[in-house]
PDB file of N, CA and C in Angstrom:
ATOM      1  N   UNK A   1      31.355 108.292  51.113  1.00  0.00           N
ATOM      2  CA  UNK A   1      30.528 109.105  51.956  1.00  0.00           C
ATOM      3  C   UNK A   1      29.081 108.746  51.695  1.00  0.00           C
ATOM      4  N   UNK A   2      28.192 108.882  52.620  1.00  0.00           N
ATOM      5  CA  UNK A   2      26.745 108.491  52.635  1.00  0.00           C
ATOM      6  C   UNK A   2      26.241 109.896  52.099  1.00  0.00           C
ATOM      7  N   UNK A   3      25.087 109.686  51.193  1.00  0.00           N
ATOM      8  CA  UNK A   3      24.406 110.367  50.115  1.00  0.00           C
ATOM      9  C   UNK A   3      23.137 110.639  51.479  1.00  0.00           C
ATOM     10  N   UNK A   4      22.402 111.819  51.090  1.00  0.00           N
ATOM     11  CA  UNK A   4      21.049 112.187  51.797  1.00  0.00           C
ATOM     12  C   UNK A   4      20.080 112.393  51.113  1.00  0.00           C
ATOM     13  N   UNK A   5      18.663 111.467  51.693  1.00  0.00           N
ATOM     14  CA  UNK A   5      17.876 111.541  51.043  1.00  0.00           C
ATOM     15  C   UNK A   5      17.184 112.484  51.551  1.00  0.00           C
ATOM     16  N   UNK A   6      15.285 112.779  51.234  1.00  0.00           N
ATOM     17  CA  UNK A   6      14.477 113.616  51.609  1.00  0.00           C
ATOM     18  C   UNK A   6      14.353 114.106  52.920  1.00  0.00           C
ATOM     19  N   UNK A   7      14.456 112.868  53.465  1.00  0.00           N
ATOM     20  CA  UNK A   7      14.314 112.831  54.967  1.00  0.00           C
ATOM     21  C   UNK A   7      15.331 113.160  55.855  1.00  0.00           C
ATOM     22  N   UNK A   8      16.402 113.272  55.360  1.00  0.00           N
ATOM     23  CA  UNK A   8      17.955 113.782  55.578  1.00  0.00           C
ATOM     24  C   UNK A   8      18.350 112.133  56.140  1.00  0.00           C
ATOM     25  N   UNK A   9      17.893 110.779  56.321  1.00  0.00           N
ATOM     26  CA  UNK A   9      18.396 109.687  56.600  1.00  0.00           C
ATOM     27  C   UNK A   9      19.795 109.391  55.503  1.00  0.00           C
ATOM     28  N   UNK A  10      20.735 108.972  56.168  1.00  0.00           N
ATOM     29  CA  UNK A  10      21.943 108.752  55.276  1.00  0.00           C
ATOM     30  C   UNK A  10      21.593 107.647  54.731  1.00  0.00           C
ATOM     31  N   UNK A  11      22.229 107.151  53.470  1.00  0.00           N
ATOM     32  CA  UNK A  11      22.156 105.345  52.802  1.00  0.00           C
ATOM     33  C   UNK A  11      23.627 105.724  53.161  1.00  0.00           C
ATOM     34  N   UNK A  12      23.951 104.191  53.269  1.00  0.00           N
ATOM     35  CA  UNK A  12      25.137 103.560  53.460  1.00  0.00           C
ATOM     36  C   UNK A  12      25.976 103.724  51.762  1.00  0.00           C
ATOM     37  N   UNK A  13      26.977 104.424  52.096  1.00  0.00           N
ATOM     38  CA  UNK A  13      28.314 104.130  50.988  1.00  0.00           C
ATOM     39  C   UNK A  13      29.130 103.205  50.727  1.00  0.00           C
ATOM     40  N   UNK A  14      29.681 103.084  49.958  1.00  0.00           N
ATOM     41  CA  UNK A  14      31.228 102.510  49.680  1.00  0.00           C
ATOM     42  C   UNK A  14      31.866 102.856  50.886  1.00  0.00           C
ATOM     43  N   UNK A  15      32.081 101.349  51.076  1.00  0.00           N
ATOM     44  CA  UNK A  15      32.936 101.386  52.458  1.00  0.00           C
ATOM     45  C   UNK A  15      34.788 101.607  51.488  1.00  0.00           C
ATOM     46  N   UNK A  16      35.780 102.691  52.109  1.00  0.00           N
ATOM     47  CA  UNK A  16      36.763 103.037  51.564  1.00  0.00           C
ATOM     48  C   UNK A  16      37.533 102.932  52.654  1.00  0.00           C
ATOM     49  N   UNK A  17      39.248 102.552  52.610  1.00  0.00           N
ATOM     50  CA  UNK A  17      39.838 102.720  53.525  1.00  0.00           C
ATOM     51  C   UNK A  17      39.887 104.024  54.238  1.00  0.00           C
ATOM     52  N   UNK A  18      39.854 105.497  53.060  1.00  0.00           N
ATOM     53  CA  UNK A  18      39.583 106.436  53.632  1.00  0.00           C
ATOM     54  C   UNK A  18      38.119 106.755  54.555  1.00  0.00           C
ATOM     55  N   UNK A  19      36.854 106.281  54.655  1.00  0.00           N
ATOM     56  CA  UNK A  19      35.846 105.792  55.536  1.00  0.00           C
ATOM     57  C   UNK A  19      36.186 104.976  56.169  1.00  0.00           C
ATOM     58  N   UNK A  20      35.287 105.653  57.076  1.00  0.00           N
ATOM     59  CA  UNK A  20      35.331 104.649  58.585  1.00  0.00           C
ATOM     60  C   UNK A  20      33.856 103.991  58.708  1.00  0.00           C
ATOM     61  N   UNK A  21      32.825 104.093  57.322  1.00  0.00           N
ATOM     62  CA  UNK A  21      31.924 104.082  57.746  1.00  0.00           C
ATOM     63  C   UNK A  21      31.901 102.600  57.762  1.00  0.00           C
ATOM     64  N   UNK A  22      31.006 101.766  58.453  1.00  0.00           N
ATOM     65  CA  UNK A  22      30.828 100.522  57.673  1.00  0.00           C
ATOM     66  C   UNK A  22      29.441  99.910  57.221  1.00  0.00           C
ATOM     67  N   UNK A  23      29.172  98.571  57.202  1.00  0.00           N
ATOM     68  CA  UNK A  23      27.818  98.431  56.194  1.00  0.00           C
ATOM     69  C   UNK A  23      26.618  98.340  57.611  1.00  0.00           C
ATOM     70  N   UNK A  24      25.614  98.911  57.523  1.00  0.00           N
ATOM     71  CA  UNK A  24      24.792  98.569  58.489  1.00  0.00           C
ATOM     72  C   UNK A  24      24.367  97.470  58.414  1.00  0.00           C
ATOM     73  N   UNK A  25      23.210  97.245  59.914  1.00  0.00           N
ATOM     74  CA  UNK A  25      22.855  95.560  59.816  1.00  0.00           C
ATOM     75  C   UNK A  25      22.050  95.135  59.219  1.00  0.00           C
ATOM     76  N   UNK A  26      21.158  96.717  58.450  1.00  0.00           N
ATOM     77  CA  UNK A  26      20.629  96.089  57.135  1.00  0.00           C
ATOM     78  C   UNK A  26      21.140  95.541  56.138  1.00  0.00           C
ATOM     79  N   UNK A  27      21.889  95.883  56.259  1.00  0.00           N
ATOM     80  CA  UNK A  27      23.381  95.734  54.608  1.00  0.00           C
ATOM     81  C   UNK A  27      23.080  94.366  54.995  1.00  0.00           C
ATOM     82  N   UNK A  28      23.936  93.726  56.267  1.00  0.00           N
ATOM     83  CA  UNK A  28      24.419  92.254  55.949  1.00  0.00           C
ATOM     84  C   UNK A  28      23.685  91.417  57.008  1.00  0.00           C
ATOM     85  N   UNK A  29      22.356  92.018  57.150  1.00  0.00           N
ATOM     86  CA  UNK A  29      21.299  90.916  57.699  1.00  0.00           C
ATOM     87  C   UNK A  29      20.941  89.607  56.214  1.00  0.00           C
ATOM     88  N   UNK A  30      20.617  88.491  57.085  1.00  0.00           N
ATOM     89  CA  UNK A  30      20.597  87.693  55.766  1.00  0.00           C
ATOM     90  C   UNK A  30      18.559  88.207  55.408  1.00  0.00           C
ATOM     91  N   UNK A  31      18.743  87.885  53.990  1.00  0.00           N
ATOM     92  CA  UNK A  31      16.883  88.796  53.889  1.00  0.00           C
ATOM     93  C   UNK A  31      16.098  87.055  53.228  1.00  0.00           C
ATOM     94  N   UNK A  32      15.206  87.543  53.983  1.00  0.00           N
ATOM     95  CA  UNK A  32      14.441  86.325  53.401  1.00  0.00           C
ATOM     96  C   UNK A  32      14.012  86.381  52.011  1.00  0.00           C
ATOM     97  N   UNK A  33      13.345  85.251  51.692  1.00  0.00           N
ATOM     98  CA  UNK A  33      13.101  84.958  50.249  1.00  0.00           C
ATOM     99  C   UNK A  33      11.949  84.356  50.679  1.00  0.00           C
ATOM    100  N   UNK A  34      11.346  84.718  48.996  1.00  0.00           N
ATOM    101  CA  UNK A  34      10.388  84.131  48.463  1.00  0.00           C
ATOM    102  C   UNK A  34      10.394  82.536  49.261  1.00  0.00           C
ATOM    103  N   UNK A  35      11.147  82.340  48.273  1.00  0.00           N
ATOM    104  CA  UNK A  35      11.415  80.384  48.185  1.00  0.00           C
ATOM    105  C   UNK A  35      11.091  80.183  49.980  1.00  0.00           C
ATOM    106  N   UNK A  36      11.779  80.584  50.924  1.00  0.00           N
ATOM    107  CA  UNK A  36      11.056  79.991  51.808  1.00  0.00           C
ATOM    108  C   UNK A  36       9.655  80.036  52.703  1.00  0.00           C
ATOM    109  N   UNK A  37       8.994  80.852  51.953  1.00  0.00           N
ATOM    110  CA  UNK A  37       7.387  81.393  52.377  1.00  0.00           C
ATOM    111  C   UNK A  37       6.538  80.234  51.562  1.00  0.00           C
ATOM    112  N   UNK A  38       7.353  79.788  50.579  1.00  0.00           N
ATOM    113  CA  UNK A  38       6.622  78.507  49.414  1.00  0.00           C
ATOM    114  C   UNK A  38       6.402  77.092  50.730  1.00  0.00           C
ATOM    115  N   UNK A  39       4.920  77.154  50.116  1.00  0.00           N
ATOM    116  CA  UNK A  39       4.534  75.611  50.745  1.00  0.00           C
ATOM    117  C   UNK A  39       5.323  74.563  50.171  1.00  0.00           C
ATOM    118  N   UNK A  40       5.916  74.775  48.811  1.00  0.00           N
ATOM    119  CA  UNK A  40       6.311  73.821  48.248  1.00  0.00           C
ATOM    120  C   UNK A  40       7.749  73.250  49.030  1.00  0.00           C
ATOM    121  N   UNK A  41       8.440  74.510  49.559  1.00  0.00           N
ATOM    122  CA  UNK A  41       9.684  74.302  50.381  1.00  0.00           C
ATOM    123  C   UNK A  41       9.320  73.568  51.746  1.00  0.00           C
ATOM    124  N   UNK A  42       8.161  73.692  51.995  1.00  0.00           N
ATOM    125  CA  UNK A  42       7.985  72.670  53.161  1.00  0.00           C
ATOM    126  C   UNK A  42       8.436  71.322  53.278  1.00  0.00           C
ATOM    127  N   UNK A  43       8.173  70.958  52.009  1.00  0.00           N
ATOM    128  CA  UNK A  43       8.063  69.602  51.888  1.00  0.00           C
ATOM    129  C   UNK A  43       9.145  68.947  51.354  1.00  0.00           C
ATOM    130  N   UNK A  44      10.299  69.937  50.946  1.00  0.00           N
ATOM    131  CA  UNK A  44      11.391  69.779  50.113  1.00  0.00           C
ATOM    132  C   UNK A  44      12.499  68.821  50.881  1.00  0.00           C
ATOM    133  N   UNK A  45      12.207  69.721  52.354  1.00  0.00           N
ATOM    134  CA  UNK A  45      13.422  68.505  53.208  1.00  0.00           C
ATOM    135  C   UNK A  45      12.952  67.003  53.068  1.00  0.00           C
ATOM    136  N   UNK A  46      11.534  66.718  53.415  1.00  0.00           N
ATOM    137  CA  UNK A  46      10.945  65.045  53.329  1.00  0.00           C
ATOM    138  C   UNK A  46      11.527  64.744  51.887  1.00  0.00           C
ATOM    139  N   UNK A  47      11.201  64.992  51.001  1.00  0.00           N
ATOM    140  CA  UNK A  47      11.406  64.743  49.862  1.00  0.00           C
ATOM    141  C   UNK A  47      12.840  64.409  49.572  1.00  0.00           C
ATOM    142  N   UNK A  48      14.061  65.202  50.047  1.00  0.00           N
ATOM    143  CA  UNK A  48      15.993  65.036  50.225  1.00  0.00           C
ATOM    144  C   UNK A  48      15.690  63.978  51.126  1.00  0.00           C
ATOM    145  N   UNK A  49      14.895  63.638  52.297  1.00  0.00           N
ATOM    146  CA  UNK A  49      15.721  63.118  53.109  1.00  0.00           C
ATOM    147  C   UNK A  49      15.120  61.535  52.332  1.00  0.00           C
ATOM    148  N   UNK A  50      13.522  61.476  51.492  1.00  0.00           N
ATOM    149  CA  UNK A  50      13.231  59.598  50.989  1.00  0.00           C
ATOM    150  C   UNK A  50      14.125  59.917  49.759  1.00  0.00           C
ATOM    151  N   UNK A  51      14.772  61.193  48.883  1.00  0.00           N
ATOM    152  CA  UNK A  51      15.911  60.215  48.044  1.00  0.00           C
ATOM    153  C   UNK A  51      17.208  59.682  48.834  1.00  0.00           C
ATOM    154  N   UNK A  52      17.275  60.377  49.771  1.00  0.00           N
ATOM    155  CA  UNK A  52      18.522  59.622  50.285  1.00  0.00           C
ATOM    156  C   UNK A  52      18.283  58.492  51.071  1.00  0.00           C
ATOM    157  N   UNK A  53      17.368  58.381  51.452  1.00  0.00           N
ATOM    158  CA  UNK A  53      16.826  56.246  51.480  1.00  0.00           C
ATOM    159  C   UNK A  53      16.979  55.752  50.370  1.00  0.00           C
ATOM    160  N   UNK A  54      16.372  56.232  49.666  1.00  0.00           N
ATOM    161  CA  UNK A  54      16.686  55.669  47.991  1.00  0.00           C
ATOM    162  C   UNK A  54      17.747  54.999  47.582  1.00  0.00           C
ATOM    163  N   UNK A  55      18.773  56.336  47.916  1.00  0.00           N
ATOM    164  CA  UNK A  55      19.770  55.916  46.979  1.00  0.00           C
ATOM    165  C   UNK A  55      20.713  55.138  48.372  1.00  0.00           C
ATOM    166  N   UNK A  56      20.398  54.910  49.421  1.00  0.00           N
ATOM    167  CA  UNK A  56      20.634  53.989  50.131  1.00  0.00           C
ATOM    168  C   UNK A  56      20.635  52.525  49.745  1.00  0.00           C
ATOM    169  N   UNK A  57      19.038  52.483  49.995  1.00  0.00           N
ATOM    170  CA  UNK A  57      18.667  50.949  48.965  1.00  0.00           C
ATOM    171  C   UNK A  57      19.522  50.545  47.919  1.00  0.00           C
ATOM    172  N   UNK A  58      19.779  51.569  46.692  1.00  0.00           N
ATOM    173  CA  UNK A  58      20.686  51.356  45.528  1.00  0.00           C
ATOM    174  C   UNK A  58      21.317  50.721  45.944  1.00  0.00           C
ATOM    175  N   UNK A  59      22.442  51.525  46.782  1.00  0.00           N
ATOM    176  CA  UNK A  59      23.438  51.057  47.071  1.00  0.00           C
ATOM    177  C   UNK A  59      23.417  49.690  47.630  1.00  0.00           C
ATOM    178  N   UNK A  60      22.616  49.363  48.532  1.00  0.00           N
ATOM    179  CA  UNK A  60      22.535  48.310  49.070  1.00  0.00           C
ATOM    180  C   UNK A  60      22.429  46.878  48.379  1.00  0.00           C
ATOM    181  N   UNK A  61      21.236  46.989  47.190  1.00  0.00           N
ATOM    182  CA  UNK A  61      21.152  46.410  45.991  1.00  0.00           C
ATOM    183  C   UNK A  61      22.779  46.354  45.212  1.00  0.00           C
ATOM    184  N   UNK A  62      22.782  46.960  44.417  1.00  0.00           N
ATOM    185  CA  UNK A  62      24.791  47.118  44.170  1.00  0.00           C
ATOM    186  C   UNK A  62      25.410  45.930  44.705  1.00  0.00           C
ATOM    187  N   UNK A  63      25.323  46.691  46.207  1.00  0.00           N
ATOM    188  CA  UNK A  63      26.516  45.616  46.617  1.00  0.00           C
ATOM    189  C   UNK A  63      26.072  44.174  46.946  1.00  0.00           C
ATOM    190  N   UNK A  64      24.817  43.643  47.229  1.00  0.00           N
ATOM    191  CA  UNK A  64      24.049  42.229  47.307  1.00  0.00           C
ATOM    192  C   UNK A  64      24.422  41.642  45.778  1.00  0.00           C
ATOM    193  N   UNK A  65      24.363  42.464  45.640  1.00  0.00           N
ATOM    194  CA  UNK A  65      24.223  42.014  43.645  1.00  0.00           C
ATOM    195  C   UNK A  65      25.745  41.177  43.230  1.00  0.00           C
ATOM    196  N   UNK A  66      26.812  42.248  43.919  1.00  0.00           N
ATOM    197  CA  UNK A  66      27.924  42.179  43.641  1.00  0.00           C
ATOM    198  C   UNK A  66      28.470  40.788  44.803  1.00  0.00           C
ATOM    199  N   UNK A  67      27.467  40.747  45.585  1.00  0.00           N
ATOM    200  CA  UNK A  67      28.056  39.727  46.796  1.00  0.00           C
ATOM    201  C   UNK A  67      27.782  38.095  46.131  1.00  0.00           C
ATOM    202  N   UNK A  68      26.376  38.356  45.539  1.00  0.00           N
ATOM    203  CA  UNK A  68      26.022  37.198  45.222  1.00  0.00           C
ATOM    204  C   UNK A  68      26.834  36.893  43.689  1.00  0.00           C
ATOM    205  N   UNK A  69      27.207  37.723  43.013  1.00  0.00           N
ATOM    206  CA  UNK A  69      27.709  36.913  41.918  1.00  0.00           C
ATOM    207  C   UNK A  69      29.754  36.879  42.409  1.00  0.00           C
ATOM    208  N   UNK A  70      29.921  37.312  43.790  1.00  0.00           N
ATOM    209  CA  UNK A  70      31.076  36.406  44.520  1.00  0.00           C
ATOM    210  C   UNK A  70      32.421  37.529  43.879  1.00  0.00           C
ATOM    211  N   UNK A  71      31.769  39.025  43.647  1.00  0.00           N
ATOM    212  CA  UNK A  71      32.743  40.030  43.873  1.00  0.00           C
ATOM    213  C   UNK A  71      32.593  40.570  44.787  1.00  0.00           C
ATOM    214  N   UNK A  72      32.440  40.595  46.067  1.00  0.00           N
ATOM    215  CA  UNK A  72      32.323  41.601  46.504  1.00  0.00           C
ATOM    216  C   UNK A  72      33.117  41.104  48.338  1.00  0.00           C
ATOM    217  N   UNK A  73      33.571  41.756  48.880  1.00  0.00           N
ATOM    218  CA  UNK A  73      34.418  41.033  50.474  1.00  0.00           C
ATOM    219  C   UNK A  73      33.817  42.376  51.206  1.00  0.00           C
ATOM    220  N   UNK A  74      34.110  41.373  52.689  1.00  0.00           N
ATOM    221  CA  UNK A  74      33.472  42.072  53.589  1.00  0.00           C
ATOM    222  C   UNK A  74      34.212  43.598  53.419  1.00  0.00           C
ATOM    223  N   UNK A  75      35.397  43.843  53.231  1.00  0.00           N
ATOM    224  CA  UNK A  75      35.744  44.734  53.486  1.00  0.00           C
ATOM    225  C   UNK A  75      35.612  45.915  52.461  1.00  0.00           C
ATOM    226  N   UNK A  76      34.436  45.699  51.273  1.00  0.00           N
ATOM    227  CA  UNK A  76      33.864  46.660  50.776  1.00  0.00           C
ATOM    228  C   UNK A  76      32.718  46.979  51.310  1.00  0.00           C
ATOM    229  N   UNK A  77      32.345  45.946  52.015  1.00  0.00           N
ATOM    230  CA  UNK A  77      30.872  46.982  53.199  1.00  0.00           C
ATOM    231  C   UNK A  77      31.179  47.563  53.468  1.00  0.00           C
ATOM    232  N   UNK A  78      32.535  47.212  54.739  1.00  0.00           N
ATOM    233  CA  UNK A  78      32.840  48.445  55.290  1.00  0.00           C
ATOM    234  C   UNK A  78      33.276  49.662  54.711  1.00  0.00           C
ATOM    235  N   UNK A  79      33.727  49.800  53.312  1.00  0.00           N
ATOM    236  CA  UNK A  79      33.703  51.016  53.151  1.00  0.00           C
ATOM    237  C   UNK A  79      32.558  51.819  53.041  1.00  0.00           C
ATOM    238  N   UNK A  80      31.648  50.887  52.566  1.00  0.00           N
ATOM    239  CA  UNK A  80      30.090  51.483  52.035  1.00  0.00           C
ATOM    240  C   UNK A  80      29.415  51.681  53.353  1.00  0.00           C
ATOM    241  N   UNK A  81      29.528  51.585  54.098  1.00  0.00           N
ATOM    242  CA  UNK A  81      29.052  52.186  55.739  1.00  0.00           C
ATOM    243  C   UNK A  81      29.793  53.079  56.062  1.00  0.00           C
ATOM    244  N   UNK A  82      30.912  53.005  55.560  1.00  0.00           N
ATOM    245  CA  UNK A  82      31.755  54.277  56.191  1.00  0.00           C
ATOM    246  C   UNK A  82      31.478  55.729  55.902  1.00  0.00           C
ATOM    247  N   UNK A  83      31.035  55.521  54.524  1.00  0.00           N
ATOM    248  CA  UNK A  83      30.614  56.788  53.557  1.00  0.00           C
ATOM    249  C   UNK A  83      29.491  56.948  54.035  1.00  0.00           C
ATOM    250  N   UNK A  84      28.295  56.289  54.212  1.00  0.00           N
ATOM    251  CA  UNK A  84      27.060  56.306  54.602  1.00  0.00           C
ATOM    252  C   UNK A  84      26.890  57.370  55.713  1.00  0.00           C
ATOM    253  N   UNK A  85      25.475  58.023  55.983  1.00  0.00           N
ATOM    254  CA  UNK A  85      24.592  58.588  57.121  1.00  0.00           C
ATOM    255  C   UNK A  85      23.669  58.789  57.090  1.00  0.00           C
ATOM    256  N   UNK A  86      22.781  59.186  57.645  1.00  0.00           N
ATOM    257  CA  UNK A  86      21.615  59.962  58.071  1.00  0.00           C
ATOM    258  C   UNK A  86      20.829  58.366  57.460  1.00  0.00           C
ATOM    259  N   UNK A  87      20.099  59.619  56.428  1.00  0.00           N
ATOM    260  CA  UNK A  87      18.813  58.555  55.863  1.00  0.00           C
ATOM    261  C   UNK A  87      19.832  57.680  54.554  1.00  0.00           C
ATOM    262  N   UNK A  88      20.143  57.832  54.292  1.00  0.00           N
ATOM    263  CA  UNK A  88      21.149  56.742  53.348  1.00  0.00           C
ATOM    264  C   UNK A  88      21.748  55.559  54.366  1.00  0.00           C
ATOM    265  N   UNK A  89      22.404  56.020  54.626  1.00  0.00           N
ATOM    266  CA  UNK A  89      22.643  55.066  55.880  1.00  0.00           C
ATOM    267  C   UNK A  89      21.302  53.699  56.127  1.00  0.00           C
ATOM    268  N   UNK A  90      20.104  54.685  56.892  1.00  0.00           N
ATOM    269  CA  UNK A  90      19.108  53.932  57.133  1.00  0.00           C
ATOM    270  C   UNK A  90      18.959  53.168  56.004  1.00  0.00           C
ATOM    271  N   UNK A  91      18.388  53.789  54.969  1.00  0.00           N
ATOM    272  CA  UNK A  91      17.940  53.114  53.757  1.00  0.00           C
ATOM    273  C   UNK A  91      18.733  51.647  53.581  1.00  0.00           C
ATOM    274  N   UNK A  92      19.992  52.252  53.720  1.00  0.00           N
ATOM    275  CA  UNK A  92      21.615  50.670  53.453  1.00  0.00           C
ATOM    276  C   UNK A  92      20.569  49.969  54.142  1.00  0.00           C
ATOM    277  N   UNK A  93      20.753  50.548  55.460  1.00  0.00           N
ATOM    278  CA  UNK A  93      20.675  49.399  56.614  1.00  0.00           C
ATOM    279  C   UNK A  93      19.359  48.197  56.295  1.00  0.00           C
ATOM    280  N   UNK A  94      18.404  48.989  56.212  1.00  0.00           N
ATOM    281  CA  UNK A  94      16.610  48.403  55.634  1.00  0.00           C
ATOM    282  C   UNK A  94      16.905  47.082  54.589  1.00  0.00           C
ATOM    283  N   UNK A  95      17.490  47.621  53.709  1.00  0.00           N
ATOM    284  CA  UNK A  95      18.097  47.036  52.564  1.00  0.00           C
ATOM    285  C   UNK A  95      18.661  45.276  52.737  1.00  0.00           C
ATOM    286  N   UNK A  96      19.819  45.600  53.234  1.00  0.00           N
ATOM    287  CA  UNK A  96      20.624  44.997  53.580  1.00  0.00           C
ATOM    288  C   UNK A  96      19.987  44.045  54.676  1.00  0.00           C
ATOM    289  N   UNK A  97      19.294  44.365  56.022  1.00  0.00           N
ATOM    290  CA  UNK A  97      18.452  43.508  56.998  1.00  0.00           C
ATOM    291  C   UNK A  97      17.268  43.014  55.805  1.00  0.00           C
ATOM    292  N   UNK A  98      16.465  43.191  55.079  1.00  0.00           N
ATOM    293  CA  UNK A  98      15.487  43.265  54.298  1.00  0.00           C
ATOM    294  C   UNK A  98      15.772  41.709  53.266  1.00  0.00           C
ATOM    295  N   UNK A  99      16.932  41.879  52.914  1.00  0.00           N
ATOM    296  CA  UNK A  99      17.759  40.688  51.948  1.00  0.00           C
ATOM    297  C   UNK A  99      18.002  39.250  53.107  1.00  0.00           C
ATOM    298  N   UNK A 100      18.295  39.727  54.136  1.00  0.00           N
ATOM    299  CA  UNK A 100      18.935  38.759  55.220  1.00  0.00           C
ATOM    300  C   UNK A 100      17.691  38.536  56.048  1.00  0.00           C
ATOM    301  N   UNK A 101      16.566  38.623  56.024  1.00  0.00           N
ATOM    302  CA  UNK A 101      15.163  38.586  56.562  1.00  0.00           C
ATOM    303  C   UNK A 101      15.198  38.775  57.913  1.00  0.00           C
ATOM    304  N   UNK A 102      15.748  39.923  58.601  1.00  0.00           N
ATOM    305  CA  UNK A 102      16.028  40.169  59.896  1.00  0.00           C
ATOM    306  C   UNK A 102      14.718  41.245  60.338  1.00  0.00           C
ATOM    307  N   UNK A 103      14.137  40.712  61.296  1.00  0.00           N
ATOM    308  CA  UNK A 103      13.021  41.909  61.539  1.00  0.00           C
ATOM    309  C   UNK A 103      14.043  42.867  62.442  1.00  0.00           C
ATOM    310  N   UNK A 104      13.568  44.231  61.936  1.00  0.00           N
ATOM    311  CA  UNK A 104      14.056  45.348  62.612  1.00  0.00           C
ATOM    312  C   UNK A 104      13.096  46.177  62.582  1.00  0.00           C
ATOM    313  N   UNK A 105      12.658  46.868  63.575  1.00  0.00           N
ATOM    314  CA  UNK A 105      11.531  48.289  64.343  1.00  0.00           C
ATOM    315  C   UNK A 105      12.326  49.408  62.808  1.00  0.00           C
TER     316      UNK A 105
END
């Protein structure tokens, strides 16, 4: 059962099978935070999206590495593209055209 305050406004209870009450849309509105009013969170996505160029490149490096000392077959690129996206992906791609001196936009 909902408790009364000064104002006689109910707060929300324990929702019980015996209640019918349920949670208002204050209850399960999502509430903002701190963290995203931070300037610092601005910048947080740029920052995820050049490590995942990064660790694109790695990868890309890795497997050149592994090509040139004559482990490595085409058909482990393709797995390593398969796994790949977004900015990792790109990064591979840079990488990989970058080694093979291919101009690309």
């Amino acid at each position: 059962m909902a408790a009364l305050h000064q104002g006689g406004a109910a707060t929300p209870g324990p929702v019980t099978p015996e209640s019918d009450e349920g949670p208002t849309a204050a209850a399960v509105a999502p509430q903002e935070s701190k963290r995203d009013e931070s300037p610092d969170c601005r910048c947080a996505h740029h920052a995820g999206q050049a490590l995942r160029v990064i660790e694109g490149e790695a990868k890309a490096a890795e497997f050149l590495a592994r090509l040139h000392a004559q482990q490595a077959d085409p058909d482990e690129l393709a797995v390593i593209v398969s796994m790949l996206y977004g900015a990792a992906l790109r990064g591979f791609c840079a990488a990989i055209a970058k080694a093979l001196r291919v101009p690309y936009a």
